[in-house]
PDB file of N, CA and C in Angstrom:
ATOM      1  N   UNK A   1      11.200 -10.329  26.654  1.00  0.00           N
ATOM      2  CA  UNK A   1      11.872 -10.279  25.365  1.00  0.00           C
ATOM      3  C   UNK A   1      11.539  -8.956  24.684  1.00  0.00           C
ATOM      4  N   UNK A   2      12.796  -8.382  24.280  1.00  0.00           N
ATOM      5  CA  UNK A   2      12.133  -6.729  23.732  1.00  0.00           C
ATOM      6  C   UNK A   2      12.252  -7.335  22.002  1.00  0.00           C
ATOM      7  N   UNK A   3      11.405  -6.720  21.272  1.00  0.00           N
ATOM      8  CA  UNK A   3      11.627  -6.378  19.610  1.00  0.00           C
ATOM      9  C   UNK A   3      12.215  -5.329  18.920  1.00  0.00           C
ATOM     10  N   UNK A   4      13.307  -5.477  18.694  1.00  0.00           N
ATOM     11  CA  UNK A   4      13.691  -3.958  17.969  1.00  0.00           C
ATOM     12  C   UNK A   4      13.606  -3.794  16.229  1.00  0.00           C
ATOM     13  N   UNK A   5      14.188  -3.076  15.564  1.00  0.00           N
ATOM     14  CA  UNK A   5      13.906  -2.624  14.325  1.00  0.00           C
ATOM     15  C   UNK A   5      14.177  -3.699  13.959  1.00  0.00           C
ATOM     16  N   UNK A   6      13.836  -3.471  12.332  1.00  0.00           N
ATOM     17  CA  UNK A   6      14.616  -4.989  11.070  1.00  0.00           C
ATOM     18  C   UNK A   6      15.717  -4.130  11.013  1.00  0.00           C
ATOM     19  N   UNK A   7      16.693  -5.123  10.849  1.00  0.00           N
ATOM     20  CA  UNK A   7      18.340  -4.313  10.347  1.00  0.00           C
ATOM     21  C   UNK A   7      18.260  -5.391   8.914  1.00  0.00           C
ATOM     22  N   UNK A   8      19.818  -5.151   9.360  1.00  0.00           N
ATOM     23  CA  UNK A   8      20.413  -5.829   7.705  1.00  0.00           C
ATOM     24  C   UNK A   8      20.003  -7.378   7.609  1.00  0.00           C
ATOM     25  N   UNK A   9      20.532  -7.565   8.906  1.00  0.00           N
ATOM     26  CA  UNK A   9      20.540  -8.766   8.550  1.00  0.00           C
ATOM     27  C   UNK A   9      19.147 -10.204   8.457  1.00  0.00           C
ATOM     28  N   UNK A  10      17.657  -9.123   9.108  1.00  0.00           N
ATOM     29  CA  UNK A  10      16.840  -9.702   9.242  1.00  0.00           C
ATOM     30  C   UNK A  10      15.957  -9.543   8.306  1.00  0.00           C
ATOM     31  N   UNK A  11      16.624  -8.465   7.447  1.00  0.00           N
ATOM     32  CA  UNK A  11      16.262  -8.185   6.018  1.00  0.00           C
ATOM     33  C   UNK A  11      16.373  -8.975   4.658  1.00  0.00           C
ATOM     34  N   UNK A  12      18.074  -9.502   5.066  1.00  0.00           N
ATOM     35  CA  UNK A  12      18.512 -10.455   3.858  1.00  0.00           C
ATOM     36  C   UNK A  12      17.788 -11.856   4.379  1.00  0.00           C
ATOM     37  N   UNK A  13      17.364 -12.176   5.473  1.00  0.00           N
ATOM     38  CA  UNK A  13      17.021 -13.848   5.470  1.00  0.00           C
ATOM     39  C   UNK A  13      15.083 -13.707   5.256  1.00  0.00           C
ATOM     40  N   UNK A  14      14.283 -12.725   5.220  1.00  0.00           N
ATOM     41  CA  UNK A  14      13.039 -12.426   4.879  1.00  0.00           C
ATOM     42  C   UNK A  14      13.078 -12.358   3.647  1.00  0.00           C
ATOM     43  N   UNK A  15      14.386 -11.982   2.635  1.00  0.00           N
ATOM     44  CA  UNK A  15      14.631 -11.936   1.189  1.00  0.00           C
ATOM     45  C   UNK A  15      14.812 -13.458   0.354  1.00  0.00           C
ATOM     46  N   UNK A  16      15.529 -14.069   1.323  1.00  0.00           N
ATOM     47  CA  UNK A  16      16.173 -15.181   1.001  1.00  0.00           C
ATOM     48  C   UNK A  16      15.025 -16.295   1.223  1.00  0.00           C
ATOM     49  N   UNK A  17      14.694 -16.233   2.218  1.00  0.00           N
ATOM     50  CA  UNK A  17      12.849 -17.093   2.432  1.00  0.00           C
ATOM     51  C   UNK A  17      12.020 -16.557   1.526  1.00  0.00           C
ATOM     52  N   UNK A  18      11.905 -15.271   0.816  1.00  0.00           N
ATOM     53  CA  UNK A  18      10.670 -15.455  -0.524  1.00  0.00           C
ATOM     54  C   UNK A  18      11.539 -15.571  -1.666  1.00  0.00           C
ATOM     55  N   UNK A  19      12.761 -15.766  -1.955  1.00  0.00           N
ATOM     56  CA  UNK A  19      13.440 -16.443  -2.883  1.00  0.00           C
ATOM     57  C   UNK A  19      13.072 -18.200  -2.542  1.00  0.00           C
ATOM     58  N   UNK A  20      13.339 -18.476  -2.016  1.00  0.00           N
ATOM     59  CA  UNK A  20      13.046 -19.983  -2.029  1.00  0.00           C
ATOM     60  C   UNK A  20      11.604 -20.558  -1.952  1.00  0.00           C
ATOM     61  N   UNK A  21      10.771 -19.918  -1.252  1.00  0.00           N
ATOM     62  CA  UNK A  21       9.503 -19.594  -1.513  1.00  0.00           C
ATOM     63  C   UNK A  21       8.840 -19.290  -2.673  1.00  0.00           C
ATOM     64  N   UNK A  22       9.081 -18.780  -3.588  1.00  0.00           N
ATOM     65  CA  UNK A  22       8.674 -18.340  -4.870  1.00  0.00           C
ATOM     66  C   UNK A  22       9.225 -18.739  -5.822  1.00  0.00           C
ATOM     67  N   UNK A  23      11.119 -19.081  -5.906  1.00  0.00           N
ATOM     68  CA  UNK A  23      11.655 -19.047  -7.007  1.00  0.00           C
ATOM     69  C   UNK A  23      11.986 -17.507  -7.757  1.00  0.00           C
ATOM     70  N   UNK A  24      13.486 -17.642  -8.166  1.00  0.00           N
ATOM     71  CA  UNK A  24      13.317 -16.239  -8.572  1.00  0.00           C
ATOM     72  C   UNK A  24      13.323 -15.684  -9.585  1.00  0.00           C
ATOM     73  N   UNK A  25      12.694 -16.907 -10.508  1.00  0.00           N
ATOM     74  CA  UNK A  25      11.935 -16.644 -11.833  1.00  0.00           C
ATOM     75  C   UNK A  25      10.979 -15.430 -11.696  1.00  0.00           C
ATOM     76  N   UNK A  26       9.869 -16.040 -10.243  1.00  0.00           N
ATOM     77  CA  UNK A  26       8.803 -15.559  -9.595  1.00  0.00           C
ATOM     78  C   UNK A  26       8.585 -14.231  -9.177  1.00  0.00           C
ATOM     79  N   UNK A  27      10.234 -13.669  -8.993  1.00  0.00           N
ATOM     80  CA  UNK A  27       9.900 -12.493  -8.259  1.00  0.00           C
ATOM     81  C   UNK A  27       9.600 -11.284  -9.047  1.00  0.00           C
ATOM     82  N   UNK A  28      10.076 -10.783 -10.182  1.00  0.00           N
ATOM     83  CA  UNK A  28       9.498  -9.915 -11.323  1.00  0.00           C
ATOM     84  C   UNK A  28       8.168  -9.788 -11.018  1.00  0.00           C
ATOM     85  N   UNK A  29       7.109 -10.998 -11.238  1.00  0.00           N
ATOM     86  CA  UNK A  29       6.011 -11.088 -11.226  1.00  0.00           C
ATOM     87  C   UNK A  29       5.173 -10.434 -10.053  1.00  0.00           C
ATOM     88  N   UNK A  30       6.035 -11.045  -8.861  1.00  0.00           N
ATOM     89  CA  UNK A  30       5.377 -10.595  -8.011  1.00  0.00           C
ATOM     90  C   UNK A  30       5.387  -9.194  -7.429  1.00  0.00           C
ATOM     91  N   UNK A  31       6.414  -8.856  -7.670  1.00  0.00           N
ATOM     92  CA  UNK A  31       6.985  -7.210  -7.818  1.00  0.00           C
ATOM     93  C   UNK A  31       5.728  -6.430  -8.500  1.00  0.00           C
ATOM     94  N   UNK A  32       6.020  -6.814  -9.688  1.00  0.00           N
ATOM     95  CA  UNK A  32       4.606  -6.361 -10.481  1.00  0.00           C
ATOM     96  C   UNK A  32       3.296  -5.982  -9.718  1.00  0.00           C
ATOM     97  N   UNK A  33       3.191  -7.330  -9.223  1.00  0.00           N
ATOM     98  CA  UNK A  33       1.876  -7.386  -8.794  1.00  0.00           C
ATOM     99  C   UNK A  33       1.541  -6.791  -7.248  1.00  0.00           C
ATOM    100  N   UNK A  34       2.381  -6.691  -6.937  1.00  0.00           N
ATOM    101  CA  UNK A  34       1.985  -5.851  -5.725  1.00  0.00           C
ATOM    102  C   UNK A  34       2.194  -4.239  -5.465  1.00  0.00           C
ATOM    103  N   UNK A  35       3.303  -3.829  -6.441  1.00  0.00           N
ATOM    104  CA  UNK A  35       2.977  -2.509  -7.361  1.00  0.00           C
ATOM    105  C   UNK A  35       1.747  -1.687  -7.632  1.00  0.00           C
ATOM    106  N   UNK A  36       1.014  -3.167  -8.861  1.00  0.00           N
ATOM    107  CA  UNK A  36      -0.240  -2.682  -9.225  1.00  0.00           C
ATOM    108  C   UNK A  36      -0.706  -2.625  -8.114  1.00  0.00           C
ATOM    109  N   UNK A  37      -0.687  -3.447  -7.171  1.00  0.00           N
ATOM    110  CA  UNK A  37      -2.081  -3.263  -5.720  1.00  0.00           C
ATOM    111  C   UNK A  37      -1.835  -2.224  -5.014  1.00  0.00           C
ATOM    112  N   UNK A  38      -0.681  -1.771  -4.755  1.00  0.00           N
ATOM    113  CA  UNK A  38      -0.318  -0.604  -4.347  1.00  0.00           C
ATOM    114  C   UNK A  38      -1.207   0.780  -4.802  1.00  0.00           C
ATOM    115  N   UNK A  39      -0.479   0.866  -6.404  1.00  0.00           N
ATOM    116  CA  UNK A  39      -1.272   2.135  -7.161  1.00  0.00           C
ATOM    117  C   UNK A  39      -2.581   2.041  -7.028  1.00  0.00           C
ATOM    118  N   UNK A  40      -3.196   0.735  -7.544  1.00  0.00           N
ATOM    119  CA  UNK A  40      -4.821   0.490  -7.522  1.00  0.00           C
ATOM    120  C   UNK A  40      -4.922   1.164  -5.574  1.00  0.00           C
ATOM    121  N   UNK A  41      -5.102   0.972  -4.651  1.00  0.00           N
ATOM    122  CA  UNK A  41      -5.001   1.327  -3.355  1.00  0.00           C
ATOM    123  C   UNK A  41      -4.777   2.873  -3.099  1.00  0.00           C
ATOM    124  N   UNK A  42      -3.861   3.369  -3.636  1.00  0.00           N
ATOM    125  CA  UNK A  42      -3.481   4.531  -3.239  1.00  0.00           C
ATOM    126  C   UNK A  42      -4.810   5.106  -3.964  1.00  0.00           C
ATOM    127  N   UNK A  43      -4.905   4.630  -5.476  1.00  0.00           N
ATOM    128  CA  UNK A  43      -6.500   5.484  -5.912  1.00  0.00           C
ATOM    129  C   UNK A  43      -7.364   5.589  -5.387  1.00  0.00           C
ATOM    130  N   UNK A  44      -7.827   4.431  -4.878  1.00  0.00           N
ATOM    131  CA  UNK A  44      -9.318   4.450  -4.151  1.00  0.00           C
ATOM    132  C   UNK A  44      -9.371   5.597  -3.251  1.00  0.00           C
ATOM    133  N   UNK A  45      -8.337   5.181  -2.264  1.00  0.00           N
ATOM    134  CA  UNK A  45      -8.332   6.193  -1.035  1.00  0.00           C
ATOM    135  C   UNK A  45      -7.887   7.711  -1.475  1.00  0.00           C
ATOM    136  N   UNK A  46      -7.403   7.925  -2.737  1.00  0.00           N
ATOM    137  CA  UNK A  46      -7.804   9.630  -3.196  1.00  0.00           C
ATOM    138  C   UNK A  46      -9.083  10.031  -3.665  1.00  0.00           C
ATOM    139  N   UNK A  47      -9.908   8.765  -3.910  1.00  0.00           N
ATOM    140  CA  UNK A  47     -11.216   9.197  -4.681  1.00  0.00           C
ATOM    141  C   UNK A  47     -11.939   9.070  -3.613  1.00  0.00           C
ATOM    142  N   UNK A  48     -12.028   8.295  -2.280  1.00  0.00           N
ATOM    143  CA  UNK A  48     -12.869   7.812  -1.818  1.00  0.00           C
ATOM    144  C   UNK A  48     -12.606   9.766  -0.724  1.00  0.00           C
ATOM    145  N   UNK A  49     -11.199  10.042  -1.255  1.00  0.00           N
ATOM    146  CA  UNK A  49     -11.107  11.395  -0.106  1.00  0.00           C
ATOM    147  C   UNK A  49     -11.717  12.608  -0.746  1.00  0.00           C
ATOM    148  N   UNK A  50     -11.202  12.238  -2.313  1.00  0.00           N
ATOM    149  CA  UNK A  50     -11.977  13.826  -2.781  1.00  0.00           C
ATOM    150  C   UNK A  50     -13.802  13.928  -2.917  1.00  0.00           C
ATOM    151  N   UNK A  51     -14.217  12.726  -2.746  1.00  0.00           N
ATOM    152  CA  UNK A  51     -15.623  12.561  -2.991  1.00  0.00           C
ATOM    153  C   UNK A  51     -16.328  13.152  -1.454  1.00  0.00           C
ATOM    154  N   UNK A  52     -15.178  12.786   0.012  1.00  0.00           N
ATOM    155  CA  UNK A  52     -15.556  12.892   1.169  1.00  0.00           C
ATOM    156  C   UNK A  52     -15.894  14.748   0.897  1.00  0.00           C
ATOM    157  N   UNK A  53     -14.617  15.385   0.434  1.00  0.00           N
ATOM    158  CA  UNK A  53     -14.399  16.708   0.608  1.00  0.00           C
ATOM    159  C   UNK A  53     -15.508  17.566  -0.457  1.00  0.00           C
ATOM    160  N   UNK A  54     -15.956  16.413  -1.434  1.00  0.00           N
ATOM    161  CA  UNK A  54     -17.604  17.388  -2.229  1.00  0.00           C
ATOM    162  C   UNK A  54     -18.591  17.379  -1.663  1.00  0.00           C
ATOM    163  N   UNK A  55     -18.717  16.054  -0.554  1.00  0.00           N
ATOM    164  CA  UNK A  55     -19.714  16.234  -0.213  1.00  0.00           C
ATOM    165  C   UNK A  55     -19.772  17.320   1.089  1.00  0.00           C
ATOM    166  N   UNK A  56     -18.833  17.232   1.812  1.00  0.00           N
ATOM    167  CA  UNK A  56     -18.537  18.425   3.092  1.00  0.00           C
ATOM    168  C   UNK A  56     -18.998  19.686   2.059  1.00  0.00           C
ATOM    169  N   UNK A  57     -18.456  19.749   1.333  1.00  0.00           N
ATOM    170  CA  UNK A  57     -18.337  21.233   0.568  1.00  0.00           C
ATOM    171  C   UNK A  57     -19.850  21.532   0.400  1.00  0.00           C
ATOM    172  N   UNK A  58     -20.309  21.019  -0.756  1.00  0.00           N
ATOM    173  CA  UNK A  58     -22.421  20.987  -0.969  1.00  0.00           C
ATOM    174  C   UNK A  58     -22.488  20.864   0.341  1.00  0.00           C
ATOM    175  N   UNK A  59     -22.330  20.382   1.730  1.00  0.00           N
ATOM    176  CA  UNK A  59     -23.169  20.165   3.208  1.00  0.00           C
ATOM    177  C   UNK A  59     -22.543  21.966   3.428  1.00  0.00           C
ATOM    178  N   UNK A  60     -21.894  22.312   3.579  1.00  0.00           N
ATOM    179  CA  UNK A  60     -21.553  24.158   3.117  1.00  0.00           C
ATOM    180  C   UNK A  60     -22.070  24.829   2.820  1.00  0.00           C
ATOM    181  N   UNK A  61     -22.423  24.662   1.819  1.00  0.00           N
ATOM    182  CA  UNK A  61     -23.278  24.719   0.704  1.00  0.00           C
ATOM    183  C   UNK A  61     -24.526  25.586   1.049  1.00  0.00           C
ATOM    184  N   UNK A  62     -25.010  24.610   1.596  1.00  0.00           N
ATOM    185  CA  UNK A  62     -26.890  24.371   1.929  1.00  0.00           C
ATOM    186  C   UNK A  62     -26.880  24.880   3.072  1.00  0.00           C
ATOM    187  N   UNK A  63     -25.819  24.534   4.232  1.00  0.00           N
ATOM    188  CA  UNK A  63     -25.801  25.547   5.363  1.00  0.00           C
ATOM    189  C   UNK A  63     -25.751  26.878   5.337  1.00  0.00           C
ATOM    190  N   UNK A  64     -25.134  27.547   4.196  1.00  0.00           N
ATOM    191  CA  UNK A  64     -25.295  28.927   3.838  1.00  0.00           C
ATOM    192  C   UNK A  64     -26.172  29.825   3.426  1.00  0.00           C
ATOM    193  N   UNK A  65     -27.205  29.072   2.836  1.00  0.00           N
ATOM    194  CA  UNK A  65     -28.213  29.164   2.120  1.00  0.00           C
ATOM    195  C   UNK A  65     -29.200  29.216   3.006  1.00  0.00           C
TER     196      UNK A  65
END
């Protein structure tokens, strides 16, 4: 059995299962909320990168010295 891409149409029934799943009072909310987890996520991993690149930099640093 091969797997190929999502198209259209395996798109609208994954849409239609968290509509009925949630209600689509629900979905705003959840939009929201996985947004925020998104942004919150993308931060970490810029801080957790620029903190990698101070410390390389000071390990530079001291090797020069």
């Amino acid at each position: 059995m091969q797997f190929g891409r999502i198209g259209i149409p395996e798109l609208l029934l994954i849409f239609l299962l968290i509509i009925l799943l949630f209600g689509a009072k629900r979905l705003p909310e959840l939009g929201k909320a996985i947004g925020q987890g998104l942004r919150e996520f993308k931060k970490a991993i810029r801080q957790s990168t620029a903190e990698e690149e101070e410390k390389a930099e000071k390990e530079e640093e001291k090797d020069e010295e």
